[in-house]
N, C-alpha and C. Protein backbone atom coordinates (compact mmCIF):
# COMPACT_ATOMS: atom_id res chain seq x y z
N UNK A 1 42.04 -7.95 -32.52
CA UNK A 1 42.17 -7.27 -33.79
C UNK A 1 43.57 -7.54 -34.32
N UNK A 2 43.58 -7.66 -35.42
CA UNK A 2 45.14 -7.97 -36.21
C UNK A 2 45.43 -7.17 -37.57
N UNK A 3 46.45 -6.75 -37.44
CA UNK A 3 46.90 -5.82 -38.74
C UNK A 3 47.92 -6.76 -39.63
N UNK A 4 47.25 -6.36 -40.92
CA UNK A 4 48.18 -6.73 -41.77
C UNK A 4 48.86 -5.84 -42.74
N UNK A 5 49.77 -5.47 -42.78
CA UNK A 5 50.83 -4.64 -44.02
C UNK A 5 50.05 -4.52 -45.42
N UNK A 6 49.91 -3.53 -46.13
CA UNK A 6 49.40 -3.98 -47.48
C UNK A 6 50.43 -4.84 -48.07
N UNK A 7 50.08 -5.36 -48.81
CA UNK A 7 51.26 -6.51 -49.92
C UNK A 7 52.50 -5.56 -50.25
N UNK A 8 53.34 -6.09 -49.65
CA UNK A 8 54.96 -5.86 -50.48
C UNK A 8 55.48 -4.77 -48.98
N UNK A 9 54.58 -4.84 -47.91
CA UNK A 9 55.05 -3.63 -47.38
C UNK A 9 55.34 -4.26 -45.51
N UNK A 10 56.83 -3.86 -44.84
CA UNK A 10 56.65 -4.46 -43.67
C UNK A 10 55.43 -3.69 -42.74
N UNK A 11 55.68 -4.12 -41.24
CA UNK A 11 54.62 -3.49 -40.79
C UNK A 11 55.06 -1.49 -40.75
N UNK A 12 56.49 -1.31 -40.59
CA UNK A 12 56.30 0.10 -40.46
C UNK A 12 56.71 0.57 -41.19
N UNK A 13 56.59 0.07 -42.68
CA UNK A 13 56.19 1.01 -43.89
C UNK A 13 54.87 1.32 -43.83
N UNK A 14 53.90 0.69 -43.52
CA UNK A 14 52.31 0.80 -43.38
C UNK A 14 52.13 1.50 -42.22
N UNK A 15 52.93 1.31 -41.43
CA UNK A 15 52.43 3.03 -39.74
C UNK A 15 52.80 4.21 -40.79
N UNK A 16 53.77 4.64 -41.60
CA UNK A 16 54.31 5.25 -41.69
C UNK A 16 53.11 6.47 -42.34
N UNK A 17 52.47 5.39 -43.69
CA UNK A 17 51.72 5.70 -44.47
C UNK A 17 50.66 6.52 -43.75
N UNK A 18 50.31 5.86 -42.39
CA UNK A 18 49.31 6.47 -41.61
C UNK A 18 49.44 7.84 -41.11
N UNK A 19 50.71 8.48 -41.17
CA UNK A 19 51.52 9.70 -40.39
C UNK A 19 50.80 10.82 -40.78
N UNK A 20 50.09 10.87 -42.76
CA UNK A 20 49.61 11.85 -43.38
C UNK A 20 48.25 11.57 -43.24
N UNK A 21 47.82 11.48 -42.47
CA UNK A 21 45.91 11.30 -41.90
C UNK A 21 45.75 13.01 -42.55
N UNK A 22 44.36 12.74 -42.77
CA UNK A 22 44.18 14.32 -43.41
C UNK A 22 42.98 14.48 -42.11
N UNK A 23 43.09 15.56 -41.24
CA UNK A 23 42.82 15.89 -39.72
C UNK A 23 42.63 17.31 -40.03
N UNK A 24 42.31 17.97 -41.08
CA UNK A 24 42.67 19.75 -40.97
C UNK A 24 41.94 20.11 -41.92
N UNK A 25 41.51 21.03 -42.00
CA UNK A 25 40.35 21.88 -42.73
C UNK A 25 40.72 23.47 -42.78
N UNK A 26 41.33 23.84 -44.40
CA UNK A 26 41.73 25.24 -44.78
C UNK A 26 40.57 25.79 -44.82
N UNK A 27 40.21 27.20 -43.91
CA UNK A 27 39.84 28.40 -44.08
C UNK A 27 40.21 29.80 -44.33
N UNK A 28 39.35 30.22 -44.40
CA UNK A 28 39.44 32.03 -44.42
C UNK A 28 39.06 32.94 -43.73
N UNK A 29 40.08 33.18 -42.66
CA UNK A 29 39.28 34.24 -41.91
C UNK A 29 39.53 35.52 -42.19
N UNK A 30 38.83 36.65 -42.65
CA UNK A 30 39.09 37.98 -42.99
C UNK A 30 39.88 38.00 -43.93
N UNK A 31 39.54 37.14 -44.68
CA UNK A 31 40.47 37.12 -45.85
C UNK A 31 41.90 36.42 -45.95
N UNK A 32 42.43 36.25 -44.41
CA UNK A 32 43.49 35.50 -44.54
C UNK A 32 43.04 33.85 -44.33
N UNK A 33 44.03 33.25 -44.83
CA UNK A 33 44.10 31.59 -44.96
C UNK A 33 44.61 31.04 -43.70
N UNK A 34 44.19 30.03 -42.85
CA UNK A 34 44.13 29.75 -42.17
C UNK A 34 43.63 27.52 -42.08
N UNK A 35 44.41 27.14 -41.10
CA UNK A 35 44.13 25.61 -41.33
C UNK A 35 42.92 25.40 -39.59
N UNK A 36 42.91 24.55 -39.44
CA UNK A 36 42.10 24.36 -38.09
C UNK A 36 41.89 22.49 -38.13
N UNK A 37 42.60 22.07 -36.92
CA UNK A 37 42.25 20.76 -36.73
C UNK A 37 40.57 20.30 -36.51
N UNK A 38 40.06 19.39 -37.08
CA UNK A 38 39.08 18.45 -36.96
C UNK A 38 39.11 17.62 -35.26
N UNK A 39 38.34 17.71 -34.62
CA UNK A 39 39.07 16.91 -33.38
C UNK A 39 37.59 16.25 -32.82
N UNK A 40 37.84 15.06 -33.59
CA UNK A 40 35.85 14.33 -32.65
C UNK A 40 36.29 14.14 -31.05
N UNK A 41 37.52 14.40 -30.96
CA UNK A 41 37.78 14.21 -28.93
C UNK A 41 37.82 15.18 -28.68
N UNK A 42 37.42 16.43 -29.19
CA UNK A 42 37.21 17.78 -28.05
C UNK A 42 35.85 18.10 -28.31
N UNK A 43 34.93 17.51 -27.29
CA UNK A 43 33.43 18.31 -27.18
C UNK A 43 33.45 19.92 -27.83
N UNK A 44 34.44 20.79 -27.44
CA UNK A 44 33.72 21.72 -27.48
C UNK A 44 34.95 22.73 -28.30
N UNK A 45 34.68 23.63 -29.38
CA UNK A 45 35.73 24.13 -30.19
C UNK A 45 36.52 25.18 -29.46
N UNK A 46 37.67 24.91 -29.90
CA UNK A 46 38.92 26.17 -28.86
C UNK A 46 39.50 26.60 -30.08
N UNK A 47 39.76 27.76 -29.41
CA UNK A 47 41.04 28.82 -30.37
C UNK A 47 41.98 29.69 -29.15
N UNK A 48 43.16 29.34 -29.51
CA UNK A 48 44.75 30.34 -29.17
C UNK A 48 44.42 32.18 -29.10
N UNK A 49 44.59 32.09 -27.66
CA UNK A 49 44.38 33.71 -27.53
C UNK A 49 44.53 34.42 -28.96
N UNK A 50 46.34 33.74 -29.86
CA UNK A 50 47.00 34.82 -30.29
C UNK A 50 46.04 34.87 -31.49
N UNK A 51 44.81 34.14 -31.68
CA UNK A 51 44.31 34.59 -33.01
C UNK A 51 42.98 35.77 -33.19
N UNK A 52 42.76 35.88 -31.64
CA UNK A 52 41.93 36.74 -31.28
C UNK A 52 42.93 38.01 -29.92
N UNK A 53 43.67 38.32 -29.97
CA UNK A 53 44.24 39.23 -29.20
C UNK A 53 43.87 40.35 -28.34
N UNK A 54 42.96 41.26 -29.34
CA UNK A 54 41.96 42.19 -28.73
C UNK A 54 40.51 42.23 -28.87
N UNK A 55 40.17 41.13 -29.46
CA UNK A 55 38.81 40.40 -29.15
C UNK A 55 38.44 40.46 -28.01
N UNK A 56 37.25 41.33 -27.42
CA UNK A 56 36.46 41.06 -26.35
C UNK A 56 35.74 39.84 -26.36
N UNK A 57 36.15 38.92 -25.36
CA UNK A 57 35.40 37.96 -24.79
C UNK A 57 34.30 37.90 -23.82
N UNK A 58 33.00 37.30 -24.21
CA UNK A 58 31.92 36.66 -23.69
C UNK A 58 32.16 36.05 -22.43
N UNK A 59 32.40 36.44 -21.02
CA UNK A 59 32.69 35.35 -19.84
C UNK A 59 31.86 33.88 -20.14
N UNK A 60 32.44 32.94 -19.58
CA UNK A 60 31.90 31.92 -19.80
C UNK A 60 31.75 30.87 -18.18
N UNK A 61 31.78 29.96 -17.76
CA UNK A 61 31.85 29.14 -16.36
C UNK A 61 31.74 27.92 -17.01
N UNK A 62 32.43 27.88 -18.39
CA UNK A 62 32.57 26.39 -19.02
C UNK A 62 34.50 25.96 -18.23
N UNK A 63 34.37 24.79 -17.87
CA UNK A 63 35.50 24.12 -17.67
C UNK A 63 35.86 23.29 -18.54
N UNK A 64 37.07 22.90 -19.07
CA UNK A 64 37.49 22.18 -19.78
C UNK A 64 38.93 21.60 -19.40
N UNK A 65 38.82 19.86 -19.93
CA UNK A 65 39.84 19.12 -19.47
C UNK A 65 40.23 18.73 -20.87
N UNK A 66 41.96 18.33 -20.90
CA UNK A 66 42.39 17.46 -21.51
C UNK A 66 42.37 16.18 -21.45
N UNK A 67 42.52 15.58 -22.62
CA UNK A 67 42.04 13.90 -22.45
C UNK A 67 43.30 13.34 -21.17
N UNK A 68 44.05 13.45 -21.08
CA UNK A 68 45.03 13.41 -20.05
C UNK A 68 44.48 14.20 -18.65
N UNK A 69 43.06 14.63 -18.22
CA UNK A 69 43.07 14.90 -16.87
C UNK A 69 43.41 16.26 -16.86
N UNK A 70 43.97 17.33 -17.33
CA UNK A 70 44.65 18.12 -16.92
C UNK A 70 44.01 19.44 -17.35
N UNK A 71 43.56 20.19 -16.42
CA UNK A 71 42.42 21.48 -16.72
C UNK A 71 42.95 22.62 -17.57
N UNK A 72 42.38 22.69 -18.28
CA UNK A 72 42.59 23.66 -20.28
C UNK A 72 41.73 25.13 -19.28
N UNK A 73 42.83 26.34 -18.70
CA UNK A 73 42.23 27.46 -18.14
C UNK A 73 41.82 27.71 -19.90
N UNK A 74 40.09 28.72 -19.73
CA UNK A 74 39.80 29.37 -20.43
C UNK A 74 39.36 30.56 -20.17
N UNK A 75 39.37 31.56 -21.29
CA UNK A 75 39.90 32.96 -20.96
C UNK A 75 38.47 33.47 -21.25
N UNK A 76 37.63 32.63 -22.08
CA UNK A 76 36.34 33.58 -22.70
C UNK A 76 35.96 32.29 -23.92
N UNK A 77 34.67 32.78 -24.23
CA UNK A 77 34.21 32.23 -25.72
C UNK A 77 34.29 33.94 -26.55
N UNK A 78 34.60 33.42 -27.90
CA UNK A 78 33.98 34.19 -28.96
C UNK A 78 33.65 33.45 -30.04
N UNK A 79 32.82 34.35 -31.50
CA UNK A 79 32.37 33.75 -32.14
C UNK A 79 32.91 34.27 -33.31
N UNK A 80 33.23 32.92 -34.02
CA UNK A 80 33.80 33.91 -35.29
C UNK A 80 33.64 33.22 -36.49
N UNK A 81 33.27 34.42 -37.80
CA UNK A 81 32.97 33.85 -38.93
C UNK A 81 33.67 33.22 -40.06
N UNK A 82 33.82 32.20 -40.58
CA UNK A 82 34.93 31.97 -41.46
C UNK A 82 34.30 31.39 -42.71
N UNK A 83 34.86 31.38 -44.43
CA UNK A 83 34.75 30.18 -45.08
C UNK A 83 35.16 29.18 -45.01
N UNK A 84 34.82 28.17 -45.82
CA UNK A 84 35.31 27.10 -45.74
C UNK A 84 34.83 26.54 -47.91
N UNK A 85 35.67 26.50 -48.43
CA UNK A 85 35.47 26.11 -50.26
C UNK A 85 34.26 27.06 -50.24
N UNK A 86 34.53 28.31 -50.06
CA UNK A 86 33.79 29.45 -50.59
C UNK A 86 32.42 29.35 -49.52
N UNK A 87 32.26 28.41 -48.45
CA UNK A 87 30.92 28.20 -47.64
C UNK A 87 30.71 28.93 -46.85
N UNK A 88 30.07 29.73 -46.65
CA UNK A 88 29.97 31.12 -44.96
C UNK A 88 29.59 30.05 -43.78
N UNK A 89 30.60 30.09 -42.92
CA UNK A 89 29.82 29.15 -41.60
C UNK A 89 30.16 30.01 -40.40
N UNK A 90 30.31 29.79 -39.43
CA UNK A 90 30.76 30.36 -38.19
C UNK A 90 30.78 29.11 -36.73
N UNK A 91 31.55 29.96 -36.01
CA UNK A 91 31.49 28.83 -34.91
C UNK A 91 31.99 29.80 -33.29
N UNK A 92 31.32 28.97 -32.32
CA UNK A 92 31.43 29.86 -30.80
C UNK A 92 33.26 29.11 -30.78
N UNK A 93 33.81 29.34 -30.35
CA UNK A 93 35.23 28.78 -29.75
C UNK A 93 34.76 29.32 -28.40
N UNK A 94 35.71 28.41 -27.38
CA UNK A 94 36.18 28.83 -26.05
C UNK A 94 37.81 29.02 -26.23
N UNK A 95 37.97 30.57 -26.04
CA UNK A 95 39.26 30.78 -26.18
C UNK A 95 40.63 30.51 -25.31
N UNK A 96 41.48 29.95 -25.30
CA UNK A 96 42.64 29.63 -24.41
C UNK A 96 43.84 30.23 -24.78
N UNK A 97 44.89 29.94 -23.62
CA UNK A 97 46.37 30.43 -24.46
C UNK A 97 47.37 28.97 -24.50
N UNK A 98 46.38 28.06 -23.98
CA UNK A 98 46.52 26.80 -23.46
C UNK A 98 46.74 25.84 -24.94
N UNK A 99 46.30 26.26 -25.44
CA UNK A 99 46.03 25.42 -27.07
C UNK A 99 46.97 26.41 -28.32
N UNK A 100 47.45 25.72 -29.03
CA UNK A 100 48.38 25.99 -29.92
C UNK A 100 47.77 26.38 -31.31
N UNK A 101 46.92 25.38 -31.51
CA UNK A 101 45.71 25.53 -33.13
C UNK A 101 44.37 25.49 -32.66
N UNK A 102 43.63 26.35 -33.97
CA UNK A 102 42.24 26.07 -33.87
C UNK A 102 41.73 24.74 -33.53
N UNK A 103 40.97 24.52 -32.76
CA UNK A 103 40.31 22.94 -33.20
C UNK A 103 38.88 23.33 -33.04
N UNK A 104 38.42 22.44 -33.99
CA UNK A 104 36.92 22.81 -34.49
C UNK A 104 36.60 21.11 -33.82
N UNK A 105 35.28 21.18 -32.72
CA UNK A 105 35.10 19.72 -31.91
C UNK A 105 33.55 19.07 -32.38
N UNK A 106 33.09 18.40 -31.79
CA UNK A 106 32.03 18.16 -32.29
C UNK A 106 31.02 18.61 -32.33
N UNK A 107 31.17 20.09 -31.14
CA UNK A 107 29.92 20.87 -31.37
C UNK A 107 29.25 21.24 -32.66
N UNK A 108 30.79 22.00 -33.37
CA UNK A 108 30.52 22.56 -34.64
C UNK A 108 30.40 21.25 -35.89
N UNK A 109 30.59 20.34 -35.52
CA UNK A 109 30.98 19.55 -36.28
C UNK A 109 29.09 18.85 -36.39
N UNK A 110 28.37 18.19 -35.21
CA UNK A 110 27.13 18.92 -35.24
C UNK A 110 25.94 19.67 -35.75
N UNK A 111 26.84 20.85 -35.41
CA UNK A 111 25.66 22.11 -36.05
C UNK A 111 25.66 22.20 -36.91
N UNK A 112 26.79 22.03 -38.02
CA UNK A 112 26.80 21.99 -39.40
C UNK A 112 26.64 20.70 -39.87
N UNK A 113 26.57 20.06 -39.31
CA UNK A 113 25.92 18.62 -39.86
C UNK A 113 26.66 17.69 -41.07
N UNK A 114 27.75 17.61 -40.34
CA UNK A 114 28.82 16.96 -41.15
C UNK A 114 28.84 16.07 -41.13
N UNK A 115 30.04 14.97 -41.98
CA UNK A 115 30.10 13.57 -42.58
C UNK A 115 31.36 13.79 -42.71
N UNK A 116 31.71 13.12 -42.21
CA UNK A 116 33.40 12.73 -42.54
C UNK A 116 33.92 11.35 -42.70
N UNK A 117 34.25 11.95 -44.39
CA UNK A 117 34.51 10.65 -44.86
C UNK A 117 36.17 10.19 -44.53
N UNK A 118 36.80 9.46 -43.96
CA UNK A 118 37.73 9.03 -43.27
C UNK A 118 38.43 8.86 -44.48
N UNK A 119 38.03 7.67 -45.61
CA UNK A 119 38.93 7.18 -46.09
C UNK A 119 39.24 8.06 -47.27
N UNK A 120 38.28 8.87 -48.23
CA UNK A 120 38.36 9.89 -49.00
C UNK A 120 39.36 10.70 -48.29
N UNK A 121 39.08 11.76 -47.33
CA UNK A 121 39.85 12.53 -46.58
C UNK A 121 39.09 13.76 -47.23
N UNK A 122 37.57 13.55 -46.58
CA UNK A 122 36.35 14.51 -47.16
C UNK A 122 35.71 15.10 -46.22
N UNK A 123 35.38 16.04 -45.97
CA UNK A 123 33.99 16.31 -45.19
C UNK A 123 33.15 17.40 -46.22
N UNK A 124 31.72 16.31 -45.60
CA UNK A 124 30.50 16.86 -46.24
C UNK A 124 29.79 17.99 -45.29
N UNK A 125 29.47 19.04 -46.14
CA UNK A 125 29.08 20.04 -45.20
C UNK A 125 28.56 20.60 -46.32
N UNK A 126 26.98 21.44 -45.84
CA UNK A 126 26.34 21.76 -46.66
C UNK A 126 26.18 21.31 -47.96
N UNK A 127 26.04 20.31 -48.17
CA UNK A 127 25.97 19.50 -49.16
C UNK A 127 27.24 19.53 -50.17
N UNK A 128 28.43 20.27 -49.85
CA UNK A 128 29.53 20.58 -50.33
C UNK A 128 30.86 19.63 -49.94
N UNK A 129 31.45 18.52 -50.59
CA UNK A 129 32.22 18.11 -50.09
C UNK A 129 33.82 18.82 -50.18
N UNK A 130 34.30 18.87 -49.05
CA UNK A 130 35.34 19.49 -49.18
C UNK A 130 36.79 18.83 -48.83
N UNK A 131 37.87 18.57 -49.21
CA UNK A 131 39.24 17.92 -48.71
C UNK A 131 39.79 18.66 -48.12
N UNK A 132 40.31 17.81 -47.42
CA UNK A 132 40.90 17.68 -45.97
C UNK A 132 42.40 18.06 -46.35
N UNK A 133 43.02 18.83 -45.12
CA UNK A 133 44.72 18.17 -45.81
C UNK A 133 45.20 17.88 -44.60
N UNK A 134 46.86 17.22 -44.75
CA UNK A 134 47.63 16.68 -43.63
C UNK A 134 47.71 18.05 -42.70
N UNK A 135 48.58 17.33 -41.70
CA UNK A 135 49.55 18.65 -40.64
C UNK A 135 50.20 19.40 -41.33
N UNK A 136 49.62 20.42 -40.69
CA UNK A 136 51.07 21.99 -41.33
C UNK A 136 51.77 21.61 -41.30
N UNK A 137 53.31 21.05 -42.19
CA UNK A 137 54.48 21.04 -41.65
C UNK A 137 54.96 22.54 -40.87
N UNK A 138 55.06 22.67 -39.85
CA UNK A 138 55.75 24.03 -39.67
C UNK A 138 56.42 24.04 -38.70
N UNK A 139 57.55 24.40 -38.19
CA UNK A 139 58.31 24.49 -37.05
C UNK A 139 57.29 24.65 -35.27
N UNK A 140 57.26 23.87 -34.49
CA UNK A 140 56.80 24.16 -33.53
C UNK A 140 57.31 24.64 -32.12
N UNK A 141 56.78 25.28 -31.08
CA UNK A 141 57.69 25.38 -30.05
C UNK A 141 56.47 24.74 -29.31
N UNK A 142 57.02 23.90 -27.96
CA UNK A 142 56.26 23.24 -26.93
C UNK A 142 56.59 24.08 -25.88
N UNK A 143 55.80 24.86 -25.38
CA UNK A 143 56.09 25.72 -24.12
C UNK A 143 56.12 25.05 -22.51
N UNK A 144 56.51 25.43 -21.70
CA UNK A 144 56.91 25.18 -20.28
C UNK A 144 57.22 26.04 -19.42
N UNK A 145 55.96 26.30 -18.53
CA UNK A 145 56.10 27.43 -17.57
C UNK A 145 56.42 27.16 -16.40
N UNK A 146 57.16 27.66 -15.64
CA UNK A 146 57.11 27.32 -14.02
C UNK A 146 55.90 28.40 -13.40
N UNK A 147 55.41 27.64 -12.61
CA UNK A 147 54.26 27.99 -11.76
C UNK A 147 54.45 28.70 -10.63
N UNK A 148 55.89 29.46 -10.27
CA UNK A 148 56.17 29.86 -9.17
C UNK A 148 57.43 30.22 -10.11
N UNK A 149 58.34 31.57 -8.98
CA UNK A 149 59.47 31.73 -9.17
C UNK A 149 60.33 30.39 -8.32
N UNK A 150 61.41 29.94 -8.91
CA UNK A 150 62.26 28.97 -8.02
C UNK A 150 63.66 29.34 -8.11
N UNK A 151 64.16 29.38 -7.27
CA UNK A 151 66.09 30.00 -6.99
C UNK A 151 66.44 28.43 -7.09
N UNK A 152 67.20 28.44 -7.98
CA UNK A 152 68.17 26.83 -7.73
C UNK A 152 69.45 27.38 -8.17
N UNK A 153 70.19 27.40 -6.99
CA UNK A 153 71.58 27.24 -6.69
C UNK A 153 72.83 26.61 -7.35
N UNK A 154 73.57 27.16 -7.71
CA UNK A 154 74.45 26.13 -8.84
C UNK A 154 75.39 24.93 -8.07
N UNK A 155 75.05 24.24 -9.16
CA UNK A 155 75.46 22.61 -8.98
C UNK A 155 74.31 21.73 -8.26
N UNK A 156 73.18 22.37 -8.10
CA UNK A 156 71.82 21.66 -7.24
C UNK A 156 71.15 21.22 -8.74
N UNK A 157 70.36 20.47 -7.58
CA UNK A 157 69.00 20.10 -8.67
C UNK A 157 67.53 20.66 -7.87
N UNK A 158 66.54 21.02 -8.92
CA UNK A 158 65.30 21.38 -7.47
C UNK A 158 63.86 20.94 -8.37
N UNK A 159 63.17 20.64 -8.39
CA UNK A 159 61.91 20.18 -8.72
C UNK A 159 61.36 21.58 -9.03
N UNK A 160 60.76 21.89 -10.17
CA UNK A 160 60.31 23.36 -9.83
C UNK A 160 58.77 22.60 -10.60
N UNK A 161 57.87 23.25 -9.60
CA UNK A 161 56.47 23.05 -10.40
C UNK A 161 55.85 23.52 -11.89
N UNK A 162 55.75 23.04 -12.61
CA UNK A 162 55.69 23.52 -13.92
C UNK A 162 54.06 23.40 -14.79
N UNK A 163 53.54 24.52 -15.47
CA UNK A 163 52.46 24.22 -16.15
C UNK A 163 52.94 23.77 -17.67
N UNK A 164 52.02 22.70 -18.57
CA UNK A 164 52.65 22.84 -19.88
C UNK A 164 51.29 23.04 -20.62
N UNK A 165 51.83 23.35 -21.77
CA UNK A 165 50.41 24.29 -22.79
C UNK A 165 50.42 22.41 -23.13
């Protein structure tokens, strides 16, 4: 396969262009506004404890991995209703504290019987096409837990076992 620059452009003016992929889909949940990643690489839809907090969860004995191998603990499924350009839909999530944003996977993607138009930056759903937008710009934090307490001694170095979200 070979890439070419559009005309007038080197090659990483043209990556660059690629940076604003439209990957996200604005909703409404309970009235508040809300974004949620598109993700055809997660089988199955997840949501961040913190958006369900005192939501009773459904036990579940679903396991889930990251594309990297690395086991996504889940806490529960719930189900929850949202719009989407005024559309009533809903979707099961498996809830984590492991995941940072909604991602809506191909289950839901599926059941509602979507089309996603790549190059528009569309998805068809219920016969309603709707646009897409880029990444939230928003400040992020990448978390890092140690998996154990570890004493390291000053002026040492020590390996401490670590989980990362």
């Amino acid at each position: 396969m070979s890439f070419l620059p559009p005309e007038g452009q080197g090659a990483q003016g043209a990556f660059n262009q690629t940076l604003g992929t439209r990957t996200y889909l604005n909703i409404t949940v309970a009235g508040r506004n809300s974004t949620c990643l598109l993700d055809t690489g997660c089988d199955l839809s997840m949501l961040p404890r913190r958006f369900v907090p005192t939501t009773p969860l459904a036990p579940t004995s679903i396991r889930m991995y990251a594309a990297n191998g690395t086991k996504i603990p889940v806490m529960g499924a719930v189900t929850i209703s949202f719009e989407l350009a005024a559309v009533p839909v809903n979707c099961r999530f498996l809830v984590s504290d492991a995941v940072d944003e909604p991602l809506l996977g191909i289950d839901w993607l599926e059941k509602n019987n979507c089309a996603w138009h790549f190059v528009r930056g569309t998805l068809l759903i219920s016969g309603k096409e709707v646009s897409l937008v880029g990444r939230p710009r928003r400040p992020t934090v990448r978390r890092v837990y140690a998996e154990e307490n570890v004493v390291v001694t000053p002026r040492t170095e020590v390996e401490v076992p670590v989980r990362l979200t």
